[in-house]
C-alpha atoms as a PDB file:
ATOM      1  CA  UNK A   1       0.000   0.000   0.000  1.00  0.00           C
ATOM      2  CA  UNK A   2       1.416   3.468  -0.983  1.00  0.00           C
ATOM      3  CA  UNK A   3       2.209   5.883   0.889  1.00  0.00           C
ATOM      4  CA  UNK A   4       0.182   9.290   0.548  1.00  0.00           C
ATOM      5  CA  UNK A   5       1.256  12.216   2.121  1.00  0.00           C
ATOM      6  CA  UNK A   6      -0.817  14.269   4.687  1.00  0.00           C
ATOM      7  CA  UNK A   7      -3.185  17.529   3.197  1.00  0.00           C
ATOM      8  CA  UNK A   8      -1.661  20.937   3.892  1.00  0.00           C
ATOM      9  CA  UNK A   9      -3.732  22.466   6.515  1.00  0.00           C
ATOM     10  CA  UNK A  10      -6.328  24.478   4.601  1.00  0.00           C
ATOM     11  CA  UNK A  11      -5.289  28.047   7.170  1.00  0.00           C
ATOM     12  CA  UNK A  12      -1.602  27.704   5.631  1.00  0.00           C
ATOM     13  CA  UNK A  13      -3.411  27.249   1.722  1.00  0.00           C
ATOM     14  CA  UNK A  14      -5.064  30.730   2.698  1.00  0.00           C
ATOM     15  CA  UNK A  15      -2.617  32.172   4.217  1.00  0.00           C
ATOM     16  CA  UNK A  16       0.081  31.478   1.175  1.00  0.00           C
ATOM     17  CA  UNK A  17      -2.817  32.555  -1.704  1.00  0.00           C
ATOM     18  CA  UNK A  18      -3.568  35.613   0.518  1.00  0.00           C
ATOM     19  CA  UNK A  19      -0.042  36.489   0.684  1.00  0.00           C
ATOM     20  CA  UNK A  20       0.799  36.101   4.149  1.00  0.00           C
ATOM     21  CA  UNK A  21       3.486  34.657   5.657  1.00  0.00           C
ATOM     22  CA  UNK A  22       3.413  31.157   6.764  1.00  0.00           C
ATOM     23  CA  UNK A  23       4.899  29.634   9.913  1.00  0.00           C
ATOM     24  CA  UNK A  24       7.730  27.602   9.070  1.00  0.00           C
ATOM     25  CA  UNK A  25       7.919  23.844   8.883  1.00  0.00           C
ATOM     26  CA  UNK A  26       4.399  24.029   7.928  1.00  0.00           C
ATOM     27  CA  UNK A  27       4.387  21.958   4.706  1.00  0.00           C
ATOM     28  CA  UNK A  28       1.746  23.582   1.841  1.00  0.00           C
ATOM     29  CA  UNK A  29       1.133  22.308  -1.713  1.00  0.00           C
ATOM     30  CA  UNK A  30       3.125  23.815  -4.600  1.00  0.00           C
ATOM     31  CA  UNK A  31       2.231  26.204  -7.624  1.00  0.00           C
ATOM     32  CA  UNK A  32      -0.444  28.391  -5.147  1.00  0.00           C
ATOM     33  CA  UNK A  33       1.172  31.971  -5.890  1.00  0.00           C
ATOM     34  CA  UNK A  34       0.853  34.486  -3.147  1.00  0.00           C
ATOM     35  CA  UNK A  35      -0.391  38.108  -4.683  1.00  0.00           C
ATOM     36  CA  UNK A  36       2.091  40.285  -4.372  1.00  0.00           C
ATOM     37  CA  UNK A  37       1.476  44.231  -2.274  1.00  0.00           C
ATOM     38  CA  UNK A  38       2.406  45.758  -5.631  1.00  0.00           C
ATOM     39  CA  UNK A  39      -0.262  43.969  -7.770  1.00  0.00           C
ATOM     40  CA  UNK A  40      -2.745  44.316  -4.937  1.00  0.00           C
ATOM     41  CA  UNK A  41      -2.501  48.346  -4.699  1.00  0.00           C
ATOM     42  CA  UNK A  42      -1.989  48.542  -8.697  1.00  0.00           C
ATOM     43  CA  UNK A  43      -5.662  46.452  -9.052  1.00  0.00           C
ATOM     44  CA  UNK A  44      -6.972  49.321  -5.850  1.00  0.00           C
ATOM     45  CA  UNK A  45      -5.903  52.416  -7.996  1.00  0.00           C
ATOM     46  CA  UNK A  46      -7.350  50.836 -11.294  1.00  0.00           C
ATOM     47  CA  UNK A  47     -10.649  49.872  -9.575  1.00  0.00           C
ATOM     48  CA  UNK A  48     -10.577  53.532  -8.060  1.00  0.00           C
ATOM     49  CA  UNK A  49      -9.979  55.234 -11.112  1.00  0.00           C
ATOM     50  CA  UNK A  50     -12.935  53.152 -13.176  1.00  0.00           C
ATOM     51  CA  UNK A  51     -14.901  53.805 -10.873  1.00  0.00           C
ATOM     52  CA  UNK A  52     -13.945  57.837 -10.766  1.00  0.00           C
ATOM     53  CA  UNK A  53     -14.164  57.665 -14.644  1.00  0.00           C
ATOM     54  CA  UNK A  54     -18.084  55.802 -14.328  1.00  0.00           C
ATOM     55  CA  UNK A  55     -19.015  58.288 -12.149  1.00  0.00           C
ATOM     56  CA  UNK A  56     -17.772  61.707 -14.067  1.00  0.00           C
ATOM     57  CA  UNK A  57     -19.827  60.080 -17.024  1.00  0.00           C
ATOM     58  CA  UNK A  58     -22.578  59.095 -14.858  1.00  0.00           C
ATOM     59  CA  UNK A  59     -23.281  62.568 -13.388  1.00  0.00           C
ATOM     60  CA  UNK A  60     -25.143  64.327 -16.149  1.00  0.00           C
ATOM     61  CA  UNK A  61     -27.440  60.858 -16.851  1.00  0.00           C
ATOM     62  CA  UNK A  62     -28.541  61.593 -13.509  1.00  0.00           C
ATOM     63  CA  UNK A  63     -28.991  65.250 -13.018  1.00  0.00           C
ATOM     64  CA  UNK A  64     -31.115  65.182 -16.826  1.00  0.00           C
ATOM     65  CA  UNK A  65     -33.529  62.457 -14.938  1.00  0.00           C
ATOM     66  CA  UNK A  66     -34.075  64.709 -12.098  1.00  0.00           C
ATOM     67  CA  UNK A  67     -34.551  67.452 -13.795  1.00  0.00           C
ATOM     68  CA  UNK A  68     -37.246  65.843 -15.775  1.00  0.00           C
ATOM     69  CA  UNK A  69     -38.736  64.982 -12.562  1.00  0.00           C
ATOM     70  CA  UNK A  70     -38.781  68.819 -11.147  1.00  0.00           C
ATOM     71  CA  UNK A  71     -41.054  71.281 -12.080  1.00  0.00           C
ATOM     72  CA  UNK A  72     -40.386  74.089 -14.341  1.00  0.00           C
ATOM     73  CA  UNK A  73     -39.496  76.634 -12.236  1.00  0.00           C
ATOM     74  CA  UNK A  74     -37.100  74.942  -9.794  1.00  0.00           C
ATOM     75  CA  UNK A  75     -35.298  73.891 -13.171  1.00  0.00           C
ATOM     76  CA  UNK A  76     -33.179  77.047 -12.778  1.00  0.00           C
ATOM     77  CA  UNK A  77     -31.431  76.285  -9.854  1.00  0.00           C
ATOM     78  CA  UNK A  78     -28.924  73.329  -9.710  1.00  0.00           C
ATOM     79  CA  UNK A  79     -29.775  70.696  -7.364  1.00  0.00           C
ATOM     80  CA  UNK A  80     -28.968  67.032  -7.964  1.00  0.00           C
ATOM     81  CA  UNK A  81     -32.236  65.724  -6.381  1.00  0.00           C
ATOM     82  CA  UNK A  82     -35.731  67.475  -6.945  1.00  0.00           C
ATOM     83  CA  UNK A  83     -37.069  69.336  -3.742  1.00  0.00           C
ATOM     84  CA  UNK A  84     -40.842  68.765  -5.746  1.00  0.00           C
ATOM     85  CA  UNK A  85     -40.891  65.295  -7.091  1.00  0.00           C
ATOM     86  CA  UNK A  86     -43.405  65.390 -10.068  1.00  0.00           C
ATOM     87  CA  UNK A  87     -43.981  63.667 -13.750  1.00  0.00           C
ATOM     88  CA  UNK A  88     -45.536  66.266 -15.184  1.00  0.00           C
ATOM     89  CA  UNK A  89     -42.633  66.386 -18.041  1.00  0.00           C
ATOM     90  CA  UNK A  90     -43.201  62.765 -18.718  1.00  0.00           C
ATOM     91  CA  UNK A  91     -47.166  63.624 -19.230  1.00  0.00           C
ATOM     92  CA  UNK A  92     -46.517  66.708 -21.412  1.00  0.00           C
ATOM     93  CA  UNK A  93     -44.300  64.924 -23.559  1.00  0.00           C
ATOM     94  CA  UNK A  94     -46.505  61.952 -23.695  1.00  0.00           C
ATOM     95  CA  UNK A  95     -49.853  63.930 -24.415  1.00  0.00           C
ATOM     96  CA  UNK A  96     -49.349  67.661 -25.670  1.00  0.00           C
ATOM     97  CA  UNK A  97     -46.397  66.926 -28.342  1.00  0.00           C
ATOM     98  CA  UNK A  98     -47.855  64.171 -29.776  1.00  0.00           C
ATOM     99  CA  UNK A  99     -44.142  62.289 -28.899  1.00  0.00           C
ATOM    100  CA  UNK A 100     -46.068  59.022 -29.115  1.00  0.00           C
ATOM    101  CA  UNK A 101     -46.140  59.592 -32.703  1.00  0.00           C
ATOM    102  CA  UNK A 102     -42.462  60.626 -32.967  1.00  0.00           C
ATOM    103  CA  UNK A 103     -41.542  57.324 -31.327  1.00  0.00           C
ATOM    104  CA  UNK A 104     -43.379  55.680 -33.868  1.00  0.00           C
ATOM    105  CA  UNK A 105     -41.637  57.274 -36.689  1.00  0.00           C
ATOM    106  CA  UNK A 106     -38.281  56.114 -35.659  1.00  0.00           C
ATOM    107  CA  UNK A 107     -39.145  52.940 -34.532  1.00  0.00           C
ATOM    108  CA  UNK A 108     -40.422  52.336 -38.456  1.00  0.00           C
ATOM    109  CA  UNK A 109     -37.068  53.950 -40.165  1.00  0.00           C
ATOM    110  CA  UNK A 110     -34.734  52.361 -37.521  1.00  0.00           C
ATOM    111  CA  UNK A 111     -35.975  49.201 -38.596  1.00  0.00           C
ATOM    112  CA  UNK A 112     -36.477  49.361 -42.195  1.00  0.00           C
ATOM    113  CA  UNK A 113     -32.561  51.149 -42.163  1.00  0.00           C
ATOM    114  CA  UNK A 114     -31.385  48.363 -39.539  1.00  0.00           C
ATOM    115  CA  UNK A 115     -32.541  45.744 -41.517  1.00  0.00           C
ATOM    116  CA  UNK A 116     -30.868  47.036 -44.794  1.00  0.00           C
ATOM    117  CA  UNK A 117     -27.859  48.174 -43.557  1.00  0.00           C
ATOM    118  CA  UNK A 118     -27.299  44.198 -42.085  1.00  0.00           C
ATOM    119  CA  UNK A 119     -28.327  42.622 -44.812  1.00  0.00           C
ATOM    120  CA  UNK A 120     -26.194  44.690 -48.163  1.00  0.00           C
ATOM    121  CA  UNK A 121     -23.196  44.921 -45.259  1.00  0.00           C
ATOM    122  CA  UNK A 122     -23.075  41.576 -45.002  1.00  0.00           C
ATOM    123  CA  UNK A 123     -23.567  41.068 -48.429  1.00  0.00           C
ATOM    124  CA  UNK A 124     -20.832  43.551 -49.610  1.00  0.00           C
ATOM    125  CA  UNK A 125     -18.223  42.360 -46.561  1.00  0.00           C
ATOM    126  CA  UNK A 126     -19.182  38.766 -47.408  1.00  0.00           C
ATOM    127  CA  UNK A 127     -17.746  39.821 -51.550  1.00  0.00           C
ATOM    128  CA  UNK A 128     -14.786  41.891 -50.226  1.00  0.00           C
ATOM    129  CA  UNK A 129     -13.454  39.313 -47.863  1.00  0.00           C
ATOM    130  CA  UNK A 130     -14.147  36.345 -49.481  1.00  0.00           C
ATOM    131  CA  UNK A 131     -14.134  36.481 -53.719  1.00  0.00           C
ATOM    132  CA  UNK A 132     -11.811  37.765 -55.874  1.00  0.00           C
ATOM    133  CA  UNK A 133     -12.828  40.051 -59.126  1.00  0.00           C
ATOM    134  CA  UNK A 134     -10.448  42.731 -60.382  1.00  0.00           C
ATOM    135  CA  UNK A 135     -10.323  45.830 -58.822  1.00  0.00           C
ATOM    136  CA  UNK A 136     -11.408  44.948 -55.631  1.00  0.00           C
ATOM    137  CA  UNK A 137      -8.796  46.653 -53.301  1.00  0.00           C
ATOM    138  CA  UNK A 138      -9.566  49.383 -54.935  1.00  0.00           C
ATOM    139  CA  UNK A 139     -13.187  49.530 -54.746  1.00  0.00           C
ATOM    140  CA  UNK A 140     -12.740  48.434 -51.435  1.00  0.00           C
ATOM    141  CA  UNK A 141     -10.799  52.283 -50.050  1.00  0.00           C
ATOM    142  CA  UNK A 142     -13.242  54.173 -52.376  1.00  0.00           C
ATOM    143  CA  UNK A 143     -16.020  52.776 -50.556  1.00  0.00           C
ATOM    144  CA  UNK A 144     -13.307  53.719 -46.664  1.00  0.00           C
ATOM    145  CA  UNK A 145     -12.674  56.783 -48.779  1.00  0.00           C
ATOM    146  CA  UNK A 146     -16.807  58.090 -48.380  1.00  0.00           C
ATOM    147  CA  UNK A 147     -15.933  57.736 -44.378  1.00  0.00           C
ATOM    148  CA  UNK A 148     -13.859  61.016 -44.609  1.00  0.00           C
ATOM    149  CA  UNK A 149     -16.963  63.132 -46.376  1.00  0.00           C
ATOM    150  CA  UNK A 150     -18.594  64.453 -43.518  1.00  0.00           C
ATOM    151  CA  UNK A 151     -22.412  64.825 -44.071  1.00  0.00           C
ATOM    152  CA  UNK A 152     -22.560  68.493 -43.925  1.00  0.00           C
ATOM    153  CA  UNK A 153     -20.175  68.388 -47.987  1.00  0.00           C
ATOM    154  CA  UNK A 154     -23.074  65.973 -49.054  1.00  0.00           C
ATOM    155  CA  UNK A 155     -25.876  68.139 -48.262  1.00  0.00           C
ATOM    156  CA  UNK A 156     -26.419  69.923 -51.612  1.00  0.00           C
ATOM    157  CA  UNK A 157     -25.833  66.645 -53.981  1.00  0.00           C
ATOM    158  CA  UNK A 158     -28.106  64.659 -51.520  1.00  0.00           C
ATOM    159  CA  UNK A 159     -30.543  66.934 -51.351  1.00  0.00           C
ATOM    160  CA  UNK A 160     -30.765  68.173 -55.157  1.00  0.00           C
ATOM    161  CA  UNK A 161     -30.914  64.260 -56.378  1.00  0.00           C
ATOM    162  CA  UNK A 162     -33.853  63.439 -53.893  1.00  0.00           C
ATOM    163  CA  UNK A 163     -35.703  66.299 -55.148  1.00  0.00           C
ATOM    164  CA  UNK A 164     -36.412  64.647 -58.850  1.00  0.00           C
ATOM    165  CA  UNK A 165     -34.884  61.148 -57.745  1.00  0.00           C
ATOM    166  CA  UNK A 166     -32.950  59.830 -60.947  1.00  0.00           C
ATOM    167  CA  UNK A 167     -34.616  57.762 -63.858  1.00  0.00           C
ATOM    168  CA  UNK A 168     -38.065  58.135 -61.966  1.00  0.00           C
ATOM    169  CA  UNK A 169     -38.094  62.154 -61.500  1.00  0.00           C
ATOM    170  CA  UNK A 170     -39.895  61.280 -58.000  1.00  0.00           C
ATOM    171  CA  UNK A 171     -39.571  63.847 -55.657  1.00  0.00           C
ATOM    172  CA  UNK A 172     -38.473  62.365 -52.435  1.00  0.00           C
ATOM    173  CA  UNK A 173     -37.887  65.353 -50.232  1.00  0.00           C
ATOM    174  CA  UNK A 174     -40.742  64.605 -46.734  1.00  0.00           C
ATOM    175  CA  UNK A 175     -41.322  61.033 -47.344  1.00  0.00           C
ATOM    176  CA  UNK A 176     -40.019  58.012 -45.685  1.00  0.00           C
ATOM    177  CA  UNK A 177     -38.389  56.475 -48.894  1.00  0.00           C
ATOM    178  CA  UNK A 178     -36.261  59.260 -49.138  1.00  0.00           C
ATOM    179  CA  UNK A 179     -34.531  59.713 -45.557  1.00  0.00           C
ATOM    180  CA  UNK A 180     -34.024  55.298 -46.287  1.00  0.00           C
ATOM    181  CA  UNK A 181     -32.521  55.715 -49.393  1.00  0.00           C
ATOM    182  CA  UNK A 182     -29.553  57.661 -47.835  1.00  0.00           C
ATOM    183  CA  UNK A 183     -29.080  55.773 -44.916  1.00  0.00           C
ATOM    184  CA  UNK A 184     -29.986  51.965 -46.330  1.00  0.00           C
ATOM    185  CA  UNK A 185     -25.983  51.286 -45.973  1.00  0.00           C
ATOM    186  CA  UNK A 186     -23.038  52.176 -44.350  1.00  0.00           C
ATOM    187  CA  UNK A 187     -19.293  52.198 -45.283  1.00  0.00           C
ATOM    188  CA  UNK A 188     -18.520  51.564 -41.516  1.00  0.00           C
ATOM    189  CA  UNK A 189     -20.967  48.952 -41.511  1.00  0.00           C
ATOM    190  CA  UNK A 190     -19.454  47.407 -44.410  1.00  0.00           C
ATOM    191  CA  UNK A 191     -16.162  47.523 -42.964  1.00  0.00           C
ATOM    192  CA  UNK A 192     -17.403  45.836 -40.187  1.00  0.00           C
ATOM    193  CA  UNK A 193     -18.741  42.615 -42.133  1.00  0.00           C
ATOM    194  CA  UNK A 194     -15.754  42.322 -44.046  1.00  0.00           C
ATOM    195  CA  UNK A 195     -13.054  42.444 -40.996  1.00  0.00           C
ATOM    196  CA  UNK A 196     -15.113  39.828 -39.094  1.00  0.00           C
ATOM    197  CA  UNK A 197     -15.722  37.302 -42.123  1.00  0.00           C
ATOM    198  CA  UNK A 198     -11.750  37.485 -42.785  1.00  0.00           C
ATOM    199  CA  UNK A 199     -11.579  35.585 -39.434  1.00  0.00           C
ATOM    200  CA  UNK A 200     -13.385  32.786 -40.304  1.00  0.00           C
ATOM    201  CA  UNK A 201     -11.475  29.710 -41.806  1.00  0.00           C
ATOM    202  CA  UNK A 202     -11.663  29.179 -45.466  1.00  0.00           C
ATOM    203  CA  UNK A 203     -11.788  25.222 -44.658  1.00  0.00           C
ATOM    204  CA  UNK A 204     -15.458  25.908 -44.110  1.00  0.00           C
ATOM    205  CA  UNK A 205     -15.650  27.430 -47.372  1.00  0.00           C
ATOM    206  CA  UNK A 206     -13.645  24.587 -49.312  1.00  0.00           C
ATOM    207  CA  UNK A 207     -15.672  21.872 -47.251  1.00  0.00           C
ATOM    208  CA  UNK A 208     -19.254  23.695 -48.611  1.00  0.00           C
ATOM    209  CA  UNK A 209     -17.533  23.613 -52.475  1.00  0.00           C
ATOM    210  CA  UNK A 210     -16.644  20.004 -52.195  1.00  0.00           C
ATOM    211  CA  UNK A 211     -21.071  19.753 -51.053  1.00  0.00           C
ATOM    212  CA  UNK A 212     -21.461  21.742 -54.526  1.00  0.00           C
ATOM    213  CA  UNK A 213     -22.291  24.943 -52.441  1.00  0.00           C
ATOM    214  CA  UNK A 214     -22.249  28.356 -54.727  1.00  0.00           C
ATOM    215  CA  UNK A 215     -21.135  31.584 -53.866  1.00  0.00           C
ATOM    216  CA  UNK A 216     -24.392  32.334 -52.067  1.00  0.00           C
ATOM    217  CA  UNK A 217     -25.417  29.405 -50.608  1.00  0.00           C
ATOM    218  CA  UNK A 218     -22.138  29.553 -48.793  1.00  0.00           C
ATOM    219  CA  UNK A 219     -22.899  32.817 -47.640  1.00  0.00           C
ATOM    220  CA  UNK A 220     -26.311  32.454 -46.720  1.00  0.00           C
ATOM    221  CA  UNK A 221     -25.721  28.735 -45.041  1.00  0.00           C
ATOM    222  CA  UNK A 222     -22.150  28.596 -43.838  1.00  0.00           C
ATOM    223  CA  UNK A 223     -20.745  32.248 -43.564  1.00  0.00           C
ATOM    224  CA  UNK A 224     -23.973  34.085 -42.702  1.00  0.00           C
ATOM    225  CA  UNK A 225     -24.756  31.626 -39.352  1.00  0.00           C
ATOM    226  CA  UNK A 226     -21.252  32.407 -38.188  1.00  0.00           C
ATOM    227  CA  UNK A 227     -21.644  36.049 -38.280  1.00  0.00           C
ATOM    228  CA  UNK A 228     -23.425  36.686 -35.566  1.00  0.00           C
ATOM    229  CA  UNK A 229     -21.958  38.595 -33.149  1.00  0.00           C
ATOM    230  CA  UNK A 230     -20.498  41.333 -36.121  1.00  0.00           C
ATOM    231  CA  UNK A 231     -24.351  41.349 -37.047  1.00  0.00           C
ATOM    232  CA  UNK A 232     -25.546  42.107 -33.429  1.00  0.00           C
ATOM    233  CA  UNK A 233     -23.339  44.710 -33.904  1.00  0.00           C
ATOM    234  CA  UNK A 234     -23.735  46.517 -37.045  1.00  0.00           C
ATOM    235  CA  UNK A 235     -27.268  46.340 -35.607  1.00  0.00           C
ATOM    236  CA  UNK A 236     -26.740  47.953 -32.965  1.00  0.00           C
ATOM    237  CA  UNK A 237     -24.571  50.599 -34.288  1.00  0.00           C
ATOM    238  CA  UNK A 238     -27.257  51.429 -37.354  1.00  0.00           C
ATOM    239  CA  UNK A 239     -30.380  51.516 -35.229  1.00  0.00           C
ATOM    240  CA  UNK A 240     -28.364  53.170 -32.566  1.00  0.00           C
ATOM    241  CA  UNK A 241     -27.452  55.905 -35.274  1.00  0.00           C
ATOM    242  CA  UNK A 242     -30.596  56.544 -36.972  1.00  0.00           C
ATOM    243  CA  UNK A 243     -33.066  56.563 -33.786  1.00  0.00           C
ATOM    244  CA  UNK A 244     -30.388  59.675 -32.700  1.00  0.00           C
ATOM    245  CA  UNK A 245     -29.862  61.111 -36.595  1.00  0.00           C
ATOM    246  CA  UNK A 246     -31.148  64.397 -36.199  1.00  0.00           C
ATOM    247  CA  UNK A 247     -29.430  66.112 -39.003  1.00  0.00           C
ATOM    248  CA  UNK A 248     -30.691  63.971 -42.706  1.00  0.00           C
ATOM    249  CA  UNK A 249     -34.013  63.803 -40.060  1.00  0.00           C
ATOM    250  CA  UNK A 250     -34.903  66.954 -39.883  1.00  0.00           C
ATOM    251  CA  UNK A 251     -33.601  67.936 -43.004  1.00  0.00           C
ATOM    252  CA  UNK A 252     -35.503  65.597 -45.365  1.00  0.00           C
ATOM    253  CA  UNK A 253     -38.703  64.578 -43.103  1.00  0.00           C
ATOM    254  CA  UNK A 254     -40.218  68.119 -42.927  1.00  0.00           C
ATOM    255  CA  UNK A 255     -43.453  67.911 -41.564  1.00  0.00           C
ATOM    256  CA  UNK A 256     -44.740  67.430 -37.878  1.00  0.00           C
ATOM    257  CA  UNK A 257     -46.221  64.071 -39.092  1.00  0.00           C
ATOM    258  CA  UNK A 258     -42.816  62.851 -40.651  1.00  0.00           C
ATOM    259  CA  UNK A 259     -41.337  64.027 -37.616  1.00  0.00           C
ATOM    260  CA  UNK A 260     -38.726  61.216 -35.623  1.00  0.00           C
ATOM    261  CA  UNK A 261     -38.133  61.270 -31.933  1.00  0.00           C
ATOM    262  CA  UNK A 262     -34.803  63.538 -32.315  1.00  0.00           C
ATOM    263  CA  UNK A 263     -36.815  66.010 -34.358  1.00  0.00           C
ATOM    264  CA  UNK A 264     -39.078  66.116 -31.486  1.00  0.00           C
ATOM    265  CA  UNK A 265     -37.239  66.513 -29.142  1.00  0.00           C
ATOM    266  CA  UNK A 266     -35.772  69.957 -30.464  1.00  0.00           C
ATOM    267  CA  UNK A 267     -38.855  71.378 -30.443  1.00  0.00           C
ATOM    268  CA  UNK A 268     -39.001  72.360 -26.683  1.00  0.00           C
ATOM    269  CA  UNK A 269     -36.301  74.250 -27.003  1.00  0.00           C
ATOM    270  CA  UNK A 270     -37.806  77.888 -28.519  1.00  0.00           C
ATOM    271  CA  UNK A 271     -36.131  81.128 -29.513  1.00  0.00           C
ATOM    272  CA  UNK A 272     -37.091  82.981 -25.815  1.00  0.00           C
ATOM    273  CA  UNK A 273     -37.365  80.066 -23.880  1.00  0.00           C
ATOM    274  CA  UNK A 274     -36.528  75.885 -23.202  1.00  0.00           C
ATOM    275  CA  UNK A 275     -39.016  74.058 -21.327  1.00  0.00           C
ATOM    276  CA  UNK A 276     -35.884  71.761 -19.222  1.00  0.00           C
ATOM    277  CA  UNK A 277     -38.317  69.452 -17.246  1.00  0.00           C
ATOM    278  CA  UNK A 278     -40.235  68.648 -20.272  1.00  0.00           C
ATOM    279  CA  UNK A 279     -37.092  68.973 -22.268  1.00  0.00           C
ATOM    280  CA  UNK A 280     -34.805  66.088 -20.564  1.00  0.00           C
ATOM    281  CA  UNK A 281     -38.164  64.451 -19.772  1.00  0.00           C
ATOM    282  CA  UNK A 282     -38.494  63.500 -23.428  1.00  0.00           C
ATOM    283  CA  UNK A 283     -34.489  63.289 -23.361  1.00  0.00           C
ATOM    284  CA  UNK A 284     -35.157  59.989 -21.329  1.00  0.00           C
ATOM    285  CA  UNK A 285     -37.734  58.337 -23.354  1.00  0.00           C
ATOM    286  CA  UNK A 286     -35.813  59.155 -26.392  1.00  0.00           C
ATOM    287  CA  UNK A 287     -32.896  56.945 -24.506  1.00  0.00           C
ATOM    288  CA  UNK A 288     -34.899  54.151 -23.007  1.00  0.00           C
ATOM    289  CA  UNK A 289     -35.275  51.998 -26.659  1.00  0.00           C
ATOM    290  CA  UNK A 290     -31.666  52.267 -26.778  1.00  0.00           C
ATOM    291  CA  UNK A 291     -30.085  51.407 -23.758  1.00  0.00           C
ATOM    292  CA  UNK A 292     -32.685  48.320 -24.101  1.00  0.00           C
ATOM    293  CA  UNK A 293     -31.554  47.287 -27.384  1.00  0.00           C
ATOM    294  CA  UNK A 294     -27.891  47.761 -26.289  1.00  0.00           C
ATOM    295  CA  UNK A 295     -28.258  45.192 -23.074  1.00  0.00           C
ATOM    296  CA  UNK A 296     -29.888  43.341 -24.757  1.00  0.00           C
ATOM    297  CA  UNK A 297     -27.217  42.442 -27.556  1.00  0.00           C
ATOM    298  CA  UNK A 298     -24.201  43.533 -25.302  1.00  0.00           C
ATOM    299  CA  UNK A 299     -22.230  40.265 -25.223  1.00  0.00           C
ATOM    300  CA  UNK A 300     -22.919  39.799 -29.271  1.00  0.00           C
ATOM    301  CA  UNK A 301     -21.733  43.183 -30.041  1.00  0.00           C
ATOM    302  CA  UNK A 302     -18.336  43.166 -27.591  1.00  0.00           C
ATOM    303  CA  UNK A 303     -17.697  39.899 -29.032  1.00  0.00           C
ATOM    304  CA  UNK A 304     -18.676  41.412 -32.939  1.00  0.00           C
ATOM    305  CA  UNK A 305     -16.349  44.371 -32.826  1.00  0.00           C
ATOM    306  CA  UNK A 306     -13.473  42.612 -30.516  1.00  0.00           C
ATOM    307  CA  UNK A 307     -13.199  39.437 -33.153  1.00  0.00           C
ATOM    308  CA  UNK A 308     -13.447  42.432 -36.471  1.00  0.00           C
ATOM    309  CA  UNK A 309     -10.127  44.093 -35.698  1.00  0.00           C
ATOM    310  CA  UNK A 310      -8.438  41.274 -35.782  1.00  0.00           C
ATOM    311  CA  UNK A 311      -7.778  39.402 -38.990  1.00  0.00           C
ATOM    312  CA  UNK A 312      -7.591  35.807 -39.724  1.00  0.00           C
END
């Protein structure tokens, strides 16, 4: 029968993992580190500062929700809790702008541009990664190359061709189809789709060839499945960006009906006068659809854009 040692004594285990010293001849079972001072202090003063950082950037979430829960008057003097707790802003927003309806009208281009923007990203980061046709490299930093042409330089082109839209002479200018048509794709989103599809092995592509697999059944069965994560992404990022566009918003979508949340929103601020409560109460139901859409596809989209800056 073999001998078998006696078990440490579980006090001198915590004592060596914890650091502290241990009382000699006491016999304790190798490869348990102790954590250095040093690395203890250094993890302190990175905690700290996170948590300094978290709360600078937290501050003026919070003082916008209690201002939309003061009333109007007290809203000129700073205080970070309400001395008059009341939801009037909330109700005015809800019931006297007709926000309900500006809710509505983002909700319907968020998705219609969401959707788009996924599907012709993937599409067109699916071609750039994956096939080869001439010019591609090229084509691929024109289309980076539209990332440096800030909005504001496309105004007058953008505007002028959705006023008689080309080969149909529609005029586009206050309708729906027009604020889509500019926004159905992004370069970033593209960018996006091709990065994270240039980590994917090309065995899976060879072993869908040697089923007789085309081009786009590849995509659409193999590739496309795989994608996830950089889709919860560009999802994210797209509906995150249009629900907030105020700019192509309230330039194209002119009337109160056409209105979007954003669009909305400006109007309680008025040339002699800004209504805060009712102001930063809207502020926070503008918010609430995203910070729900971002929780709830957090851990695809950290995993999407971690896994697309890195190529395979």
């Amino acid at each position: 029968m073999a001998f078998e040692p006696p078990a440490p004594p579980l006090a001198a285990v915590e004592e060596l993992a914890s650091g502290g010293p241990v009382a000699a001849g006491t016999t304790v079972a190798a490869g348990i580190p102790g954590r250095a001072r040093s690395e203890r202090v250094q993890r302190l003063i990175a905690y700290t500062a996170m948590f300094a950082i978290a709360v600078l950037f937290f501050v003026p979430f919070l003082w916008s929700l209690s201002t939309s829960l003061k009333p109007l008057p007290e809203t000129a003097h700073f205080s970070l809790l309400p001395h008059t707790w009341t939801i009037a802003g909330y109700r005015e927003a809800l019931t006297q702008y007709n926000f309900g309806r500006y809710m509505a009208n983002s909700a319907i281009v968020s998705a219609a541009v969401t959707f788009t923007s996924v599907f012709l990203a993937s599409l067109g980061g699916y071609a750039f990664a994956r096939l080869r046709f001439p010019g591609r490299n090229i084509l691929f930093f024109i289309v980076l190359g539209t990332l440096m042409i800030p909005d504001q330089l496309r105004l007058v082109p953008l505007y002028r061709m959705l006023t008689i839209f080309p080969l149909t002479h529609w005029n586009l200018i206050d309708t729906y189809q027009g604020y889509w048509a500019i926004r159905m794709v992004s370069a970033g989103a593209l960018f996006l789709m091709r990065q994270y599809f240039l980590t994917i092995p090309r065995d899976l592509e060879e072993a869908a060839k040697l089923d007789g697999a085309g081009y786009f059944k590849t995509f659409w069965r193999v590739m496309l499945p795989l994608a996830g994560p950089a889709l919860a992404a560009v999802a994210i990022l797209e509906f995150q960006g249009t629900w907030n566009d105020f700019f192509w918003a309230n330039l194209i979508l002119q009337s109160p009906p056409h209105w979007t949340i954003q669009v909305g929103v400006a109007q309680f601020s008025f040339t002699y006068g800004t209504l805060w409560n009712d102001l930063m109460a809207a502020s926070m139901i503008a918010l609430a659809p995203v910070v729900l859409v971002y929780l709830f596809f957090q851990r695809y989209f950290v995993a999407g854009v971690a896994s697309a800056g890195v190529k395979g």
